[in-house]
Protein backbone atom coordinates (compact mmCIF):
# COMPACT_ATOMS: atom_id res chain seq x y z
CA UNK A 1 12.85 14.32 -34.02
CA UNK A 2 15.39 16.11 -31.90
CA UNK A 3 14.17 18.62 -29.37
CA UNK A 4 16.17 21.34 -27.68
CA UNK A 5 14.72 22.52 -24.25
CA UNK A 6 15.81 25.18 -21.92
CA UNK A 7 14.71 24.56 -18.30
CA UNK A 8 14.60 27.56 -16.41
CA UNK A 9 15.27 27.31 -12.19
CA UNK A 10 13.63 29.33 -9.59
CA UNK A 11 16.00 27.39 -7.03
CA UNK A 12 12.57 25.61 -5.26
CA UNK A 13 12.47 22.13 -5.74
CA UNK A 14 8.72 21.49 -6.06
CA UNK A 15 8.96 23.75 -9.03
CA UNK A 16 12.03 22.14 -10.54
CA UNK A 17 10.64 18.78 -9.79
CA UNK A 18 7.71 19.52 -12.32
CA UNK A 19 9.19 20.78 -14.97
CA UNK A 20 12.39 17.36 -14.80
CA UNK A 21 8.65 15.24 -14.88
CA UNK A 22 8.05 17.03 -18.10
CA UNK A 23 11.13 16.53 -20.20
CA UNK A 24 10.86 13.16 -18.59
CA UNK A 25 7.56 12.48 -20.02
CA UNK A 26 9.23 13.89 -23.52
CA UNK A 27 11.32 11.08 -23.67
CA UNK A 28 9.09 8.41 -22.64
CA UNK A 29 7.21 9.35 -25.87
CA UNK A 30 10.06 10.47 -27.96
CA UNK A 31 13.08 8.98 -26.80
CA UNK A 32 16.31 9.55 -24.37
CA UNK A 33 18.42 10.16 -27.66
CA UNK A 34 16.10 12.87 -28.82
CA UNK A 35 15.99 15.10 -26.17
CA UNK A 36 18.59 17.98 -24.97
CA UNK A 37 18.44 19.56 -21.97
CA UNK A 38 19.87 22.95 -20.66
CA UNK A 39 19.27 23.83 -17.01
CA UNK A 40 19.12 27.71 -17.01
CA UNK A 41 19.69 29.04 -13.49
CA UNK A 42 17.36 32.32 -12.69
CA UNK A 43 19.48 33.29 -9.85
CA UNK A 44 21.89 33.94 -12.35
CA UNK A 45 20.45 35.59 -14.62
CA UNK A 46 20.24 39.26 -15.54
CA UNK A 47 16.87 38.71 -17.72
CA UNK A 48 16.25 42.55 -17.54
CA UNK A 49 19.50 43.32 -19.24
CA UNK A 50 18.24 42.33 -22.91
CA UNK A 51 21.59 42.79 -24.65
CA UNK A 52 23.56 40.79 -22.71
CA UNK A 53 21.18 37.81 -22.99
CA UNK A 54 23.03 37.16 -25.75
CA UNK A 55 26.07 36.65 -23.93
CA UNK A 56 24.52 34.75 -21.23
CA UNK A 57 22.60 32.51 -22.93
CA UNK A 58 23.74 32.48 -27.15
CA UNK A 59 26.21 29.54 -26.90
CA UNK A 60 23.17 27.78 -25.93
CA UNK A 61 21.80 25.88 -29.25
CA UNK A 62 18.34 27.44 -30.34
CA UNK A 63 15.53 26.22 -27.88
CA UNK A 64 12.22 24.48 -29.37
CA UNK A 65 10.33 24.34 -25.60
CA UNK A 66 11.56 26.74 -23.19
CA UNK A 67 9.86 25.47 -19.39
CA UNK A 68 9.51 27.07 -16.51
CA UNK A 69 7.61 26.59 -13.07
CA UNK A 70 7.46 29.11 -10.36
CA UNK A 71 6.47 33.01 -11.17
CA UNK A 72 10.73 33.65 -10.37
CA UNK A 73 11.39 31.85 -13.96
CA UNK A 74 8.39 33.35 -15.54
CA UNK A 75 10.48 36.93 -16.99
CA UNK A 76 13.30 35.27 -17.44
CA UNK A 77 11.90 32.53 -20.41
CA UNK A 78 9.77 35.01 -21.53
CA UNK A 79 12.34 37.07 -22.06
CA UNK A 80 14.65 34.57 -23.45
CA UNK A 81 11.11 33.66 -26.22
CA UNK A 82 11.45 36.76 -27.19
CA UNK A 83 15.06 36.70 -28.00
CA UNK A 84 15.87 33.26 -28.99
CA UNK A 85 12.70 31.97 -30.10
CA UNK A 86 10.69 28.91 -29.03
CA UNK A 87 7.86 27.80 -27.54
CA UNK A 88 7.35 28.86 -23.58
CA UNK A 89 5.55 26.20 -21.67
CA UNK A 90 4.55 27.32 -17.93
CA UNK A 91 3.64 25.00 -15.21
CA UNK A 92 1.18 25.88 -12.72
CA UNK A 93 -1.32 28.87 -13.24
CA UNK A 94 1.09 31.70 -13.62
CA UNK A 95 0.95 35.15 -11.84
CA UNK A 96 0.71 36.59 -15.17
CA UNK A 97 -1.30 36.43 -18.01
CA UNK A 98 -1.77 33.10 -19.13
CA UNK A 99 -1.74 34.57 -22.89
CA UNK A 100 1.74 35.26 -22.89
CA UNK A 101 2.44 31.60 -22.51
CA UNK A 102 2.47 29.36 -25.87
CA UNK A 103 1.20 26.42 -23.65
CA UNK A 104 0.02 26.95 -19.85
CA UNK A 105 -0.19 23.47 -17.76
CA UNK A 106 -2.52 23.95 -15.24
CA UNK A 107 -3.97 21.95 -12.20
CA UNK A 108 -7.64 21.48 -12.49
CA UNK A 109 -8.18 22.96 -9.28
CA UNK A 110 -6.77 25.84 -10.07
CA UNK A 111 -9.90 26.86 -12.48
CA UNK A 112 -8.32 28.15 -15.27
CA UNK A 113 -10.09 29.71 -17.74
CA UNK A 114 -10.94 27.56 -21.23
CA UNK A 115 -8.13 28.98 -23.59
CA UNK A 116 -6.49 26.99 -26.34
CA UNK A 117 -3.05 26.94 -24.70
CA UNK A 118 -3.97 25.65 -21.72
CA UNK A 119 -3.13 21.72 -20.95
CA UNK A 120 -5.61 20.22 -18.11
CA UNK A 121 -4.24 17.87 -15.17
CA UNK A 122 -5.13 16.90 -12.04
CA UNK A 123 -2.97 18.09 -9.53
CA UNK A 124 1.07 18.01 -9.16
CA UNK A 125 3.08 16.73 -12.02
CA UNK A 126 5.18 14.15 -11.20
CA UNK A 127 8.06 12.41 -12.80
CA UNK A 128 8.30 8.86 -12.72
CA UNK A 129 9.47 6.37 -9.81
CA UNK A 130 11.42 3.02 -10.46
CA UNK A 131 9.50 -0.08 -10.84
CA UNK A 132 9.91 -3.37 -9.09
CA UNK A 133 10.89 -2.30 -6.33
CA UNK A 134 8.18 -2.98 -3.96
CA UNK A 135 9.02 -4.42 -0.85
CA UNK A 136 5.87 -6.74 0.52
CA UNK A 137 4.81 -4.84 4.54
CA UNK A 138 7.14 -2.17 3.93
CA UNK A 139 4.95 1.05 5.09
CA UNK A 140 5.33 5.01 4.38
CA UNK A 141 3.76 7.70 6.54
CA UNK A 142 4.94 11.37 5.48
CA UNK A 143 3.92 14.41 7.43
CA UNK A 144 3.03 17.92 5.70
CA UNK A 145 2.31 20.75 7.87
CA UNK A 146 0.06 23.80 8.41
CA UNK A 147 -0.84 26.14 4.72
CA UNK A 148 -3.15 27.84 3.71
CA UNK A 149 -5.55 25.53 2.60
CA UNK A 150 -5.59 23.50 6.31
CA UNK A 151 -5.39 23.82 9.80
CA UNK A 152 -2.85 21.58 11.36
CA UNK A 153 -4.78 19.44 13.99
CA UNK A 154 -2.05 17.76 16.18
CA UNK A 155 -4.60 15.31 18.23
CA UNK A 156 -5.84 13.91 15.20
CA UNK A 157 -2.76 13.28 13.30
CA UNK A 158 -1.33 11.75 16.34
CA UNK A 159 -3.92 9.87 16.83
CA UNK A 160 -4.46 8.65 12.71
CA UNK A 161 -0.17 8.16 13.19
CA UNK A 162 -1.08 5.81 15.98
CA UNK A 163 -3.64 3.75 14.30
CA UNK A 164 -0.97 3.60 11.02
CA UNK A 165 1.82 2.57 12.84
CA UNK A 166 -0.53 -0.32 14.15
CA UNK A 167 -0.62 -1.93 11.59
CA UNK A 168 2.02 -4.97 10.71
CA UNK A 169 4.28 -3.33 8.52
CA UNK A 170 8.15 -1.99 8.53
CA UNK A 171 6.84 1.40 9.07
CA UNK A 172 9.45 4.64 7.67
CA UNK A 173 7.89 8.40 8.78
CA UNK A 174 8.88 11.34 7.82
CA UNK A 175 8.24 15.16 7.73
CA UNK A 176 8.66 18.28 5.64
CA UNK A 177 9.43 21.64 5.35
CA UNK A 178 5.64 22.87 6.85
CA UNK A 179 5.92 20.17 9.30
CA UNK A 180 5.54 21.51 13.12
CA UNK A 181 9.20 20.63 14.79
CA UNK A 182 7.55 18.44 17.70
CA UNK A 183 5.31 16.26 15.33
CA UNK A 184 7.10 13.46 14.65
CA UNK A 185 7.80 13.29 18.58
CA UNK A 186 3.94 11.75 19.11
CA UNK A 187 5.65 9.38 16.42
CA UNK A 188 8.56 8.55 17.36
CA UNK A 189 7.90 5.11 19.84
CA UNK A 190 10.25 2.96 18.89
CA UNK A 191 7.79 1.50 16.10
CA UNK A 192 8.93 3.09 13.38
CA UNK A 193 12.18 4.74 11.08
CA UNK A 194 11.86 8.25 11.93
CA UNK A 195 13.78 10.54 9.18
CA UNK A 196 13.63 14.27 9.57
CA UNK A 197 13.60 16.02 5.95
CA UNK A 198 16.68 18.09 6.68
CA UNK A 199 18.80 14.90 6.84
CA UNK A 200 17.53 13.01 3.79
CA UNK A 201 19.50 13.08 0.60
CA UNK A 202 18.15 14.55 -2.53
CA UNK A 203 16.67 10.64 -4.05
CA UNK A 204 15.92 9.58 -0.39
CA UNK A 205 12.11 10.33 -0.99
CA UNK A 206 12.04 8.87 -4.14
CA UNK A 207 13.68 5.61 -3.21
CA UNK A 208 11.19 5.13 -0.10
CA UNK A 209 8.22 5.61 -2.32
CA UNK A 210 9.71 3.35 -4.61
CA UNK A 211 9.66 0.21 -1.71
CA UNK A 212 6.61 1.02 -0.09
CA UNK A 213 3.88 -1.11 -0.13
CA UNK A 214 1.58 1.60 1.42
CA UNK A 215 2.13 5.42 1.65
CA UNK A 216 -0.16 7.90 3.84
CA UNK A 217 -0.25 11.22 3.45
CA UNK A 218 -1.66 14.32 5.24
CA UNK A 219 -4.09 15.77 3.14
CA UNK A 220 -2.11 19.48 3.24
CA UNK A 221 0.41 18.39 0.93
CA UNK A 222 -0.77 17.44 -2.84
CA UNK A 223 2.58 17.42 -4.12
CA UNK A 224 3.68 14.70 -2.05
CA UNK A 225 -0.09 12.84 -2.79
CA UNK A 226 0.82 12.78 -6.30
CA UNK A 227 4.24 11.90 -6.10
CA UNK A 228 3.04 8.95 -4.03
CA UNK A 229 0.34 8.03 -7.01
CA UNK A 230 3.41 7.39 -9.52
CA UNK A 231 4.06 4.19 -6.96
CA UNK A 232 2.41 1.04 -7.45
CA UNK A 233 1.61 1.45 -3.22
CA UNK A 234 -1.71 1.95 -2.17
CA UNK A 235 -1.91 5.79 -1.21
CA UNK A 236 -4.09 6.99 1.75
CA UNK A 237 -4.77 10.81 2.81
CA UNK A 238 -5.03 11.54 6.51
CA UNK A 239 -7.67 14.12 6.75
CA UNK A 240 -7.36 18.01 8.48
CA UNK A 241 -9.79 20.66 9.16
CA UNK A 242 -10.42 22.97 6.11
CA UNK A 243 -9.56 26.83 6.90
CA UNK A 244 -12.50 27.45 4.50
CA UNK A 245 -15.71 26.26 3.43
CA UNK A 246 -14.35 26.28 -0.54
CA UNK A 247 -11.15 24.91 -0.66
CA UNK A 248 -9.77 23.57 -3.95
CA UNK A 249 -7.32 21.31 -2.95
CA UNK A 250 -9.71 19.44 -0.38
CA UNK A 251 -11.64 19.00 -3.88
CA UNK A 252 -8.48 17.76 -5.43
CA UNK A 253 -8.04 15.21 -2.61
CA UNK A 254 -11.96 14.52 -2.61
CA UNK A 255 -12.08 13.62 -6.53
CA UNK A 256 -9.03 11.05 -5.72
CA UNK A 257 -10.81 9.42 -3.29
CA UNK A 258 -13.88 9.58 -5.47
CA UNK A 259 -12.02 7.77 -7.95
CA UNK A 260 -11.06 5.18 -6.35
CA UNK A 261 -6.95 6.31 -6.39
CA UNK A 262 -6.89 6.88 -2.52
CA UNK A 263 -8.47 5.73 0.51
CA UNK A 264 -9.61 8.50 3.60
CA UNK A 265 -10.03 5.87 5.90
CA UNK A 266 -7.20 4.80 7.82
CA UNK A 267 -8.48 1.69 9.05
CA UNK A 268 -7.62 0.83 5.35
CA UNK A 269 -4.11 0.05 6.28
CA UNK A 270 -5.10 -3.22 7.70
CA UNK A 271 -6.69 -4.15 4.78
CA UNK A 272 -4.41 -6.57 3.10
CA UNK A 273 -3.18 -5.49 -0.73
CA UNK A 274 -3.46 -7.71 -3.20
CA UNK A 275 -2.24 -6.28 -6.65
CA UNK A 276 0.14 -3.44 -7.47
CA UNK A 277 -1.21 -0.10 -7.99
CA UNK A 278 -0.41 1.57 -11.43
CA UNK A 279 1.50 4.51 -11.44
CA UNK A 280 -0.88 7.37 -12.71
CA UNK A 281 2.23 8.70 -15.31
CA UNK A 282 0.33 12.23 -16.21
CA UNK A 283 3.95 13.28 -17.17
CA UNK A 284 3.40 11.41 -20.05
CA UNK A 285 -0.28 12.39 -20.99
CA UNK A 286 0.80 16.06 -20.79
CA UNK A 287 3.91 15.38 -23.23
CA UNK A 288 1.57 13.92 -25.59
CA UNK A 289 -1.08 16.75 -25.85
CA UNK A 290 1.73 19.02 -25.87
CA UNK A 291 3.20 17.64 -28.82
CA UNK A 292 -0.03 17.04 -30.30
CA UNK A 293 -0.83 20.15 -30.33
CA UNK A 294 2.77 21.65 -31.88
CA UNK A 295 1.95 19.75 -34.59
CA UNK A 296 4.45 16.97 -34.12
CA UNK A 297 4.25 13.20 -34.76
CA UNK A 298 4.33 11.43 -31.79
CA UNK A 299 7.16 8.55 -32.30
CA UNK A 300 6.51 6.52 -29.06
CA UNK A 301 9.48 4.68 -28.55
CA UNK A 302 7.57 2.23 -25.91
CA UNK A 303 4.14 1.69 -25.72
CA UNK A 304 2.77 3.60 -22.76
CA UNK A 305 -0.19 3.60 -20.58
């Protein structure tokens, strides 16, 4: 089996990060050798300009998936279905209808409604981190910031950073995009690696996760949550004030902890860990039911969790 996919680019790494976990997940079940990739970029492309689509994007060879994440790179694969063929496959719950899609993959706390081309999972999707890494007391703490979901309480995560950094391990912080600019100051004692996200290089997150034997996370951000659940650390959430009584992604983060995958209690961190976590790998679950549901054989090249 040999699958063409065209990956379409809004330019926002979150989004680009979701669908690369995708055609990752395609060749953990199908193979490196049987998967092509062409990165489309959005920004330069003149979607609305339906005869020279053709020009822009014909060279390309024929696309079986064409993937896109972010509502930027909806109009543009859409456009480029309609022209070139293929199946479009939409990650996150799109700002348009989710019948135009072929296949919609949705977060579960985004409610979608029950239709046939919708894929189920549970919060970001993630691509996967290397293994055997771990480093025994290395520690993690990574800092979102204020959304609409939460209220950024600066007491509390000062005082939760304190109780963290505590703890007897080689301790590496770091914030984000949403994070307040004098956070990591109530942080930054002399205990601890302080990185500021503007300074990291592109695999510096992925690397740290990689070596950490614990990674905490404020609650705010699920993204980095589930990127921290395709470790084998134990994850923890540090907990902030809901803006509003109903608020899906406090669900999300509830249903984690209900399942045993995180910890809310920070006092956990002193708890010594005994066995490797395993890496929740939904990339490949999602690749599977995809497939599945084109139709295809799945050819697992190794055997997968």
């Amino acid at each position: 089996m040999q699958l063409n996919i065209w990956r379409f680019l809004d330019g926002i790494r979150a989004h680009e990060k979701q669908s690369a976990a995708l055609i990752g997940g395609l060749r953990g079940c199908l193979g490196t050798g049987c998967i092509t990739s062409h990165n489309i970029n959005c920004g330069d492309l003149k979607p609305w300009k339906l005869g020279n689509l053709n020009a822009q994007l014909g060279h390309l060879p024929k696309p079986h998936f064409l993937v896109s994440a972010g509502h930027h790179s909806h109009w543009p694969m859409l456009l480029a279905r309609r022209k070139f063929g293929g199946r479009s496959v939409v990650i996150n719950r799109p700002s348009l209808p989710i019948c135009w899609f072929d296949f919609a993959i949705i977060p579960e706390h985004d409610r979608p409604p029950a239709l046939a081309n919708v894929i189920l999972i549970q919060g970001a999707l993630c691509d996967s981190l290397p293994q055997g890494a771990v480093s025994p007391g290395r520690g993690l703490l990574l800092l979102g910031g204020p959304s609409k979901h939460f209220k950024w309480d600066k007491l509390s995560i000062a005082a939760s950073g304190r109780k963290l950094l505590g703890a007897p391990l080689q301790w590496v912080v770091s914030d984000s995009r949403r994070t307040p600019s004098d956070a990591l100051d109530t942080l930054s004692d002399g205990r601890a690696e302080v990185h500021h996200w503007q300074d990291c290089p592109p695999q510096w997150l992925t690397e740290q996760m990689a070596q950490a034997q614990q990674i905490w996370v404020t609650c705010d951000s699920i993204s980095m949550v589930f990127e921290a659940l395709q470790s084998q650390a134990r994850v923890g959430i540090l907990s902030l004030p809901s803006r509003r009584r109903a608020n899906k992604v406090r669900g999300a983060m509830q249903r984690l902890v209900d399942q045993g995958l995180v910890s809310n209690q920070v006092m956990d961190v002193y708890q010594p860990v005994e066995t490797l976590g395993i890496p929740l790998n939904q990339q490949f679950q999602c690749a599977r039911a995809l497939l599945r549901r084109c139709g295809s054989e799945l050819q697992t090249v190794n055997e997968l969790r």
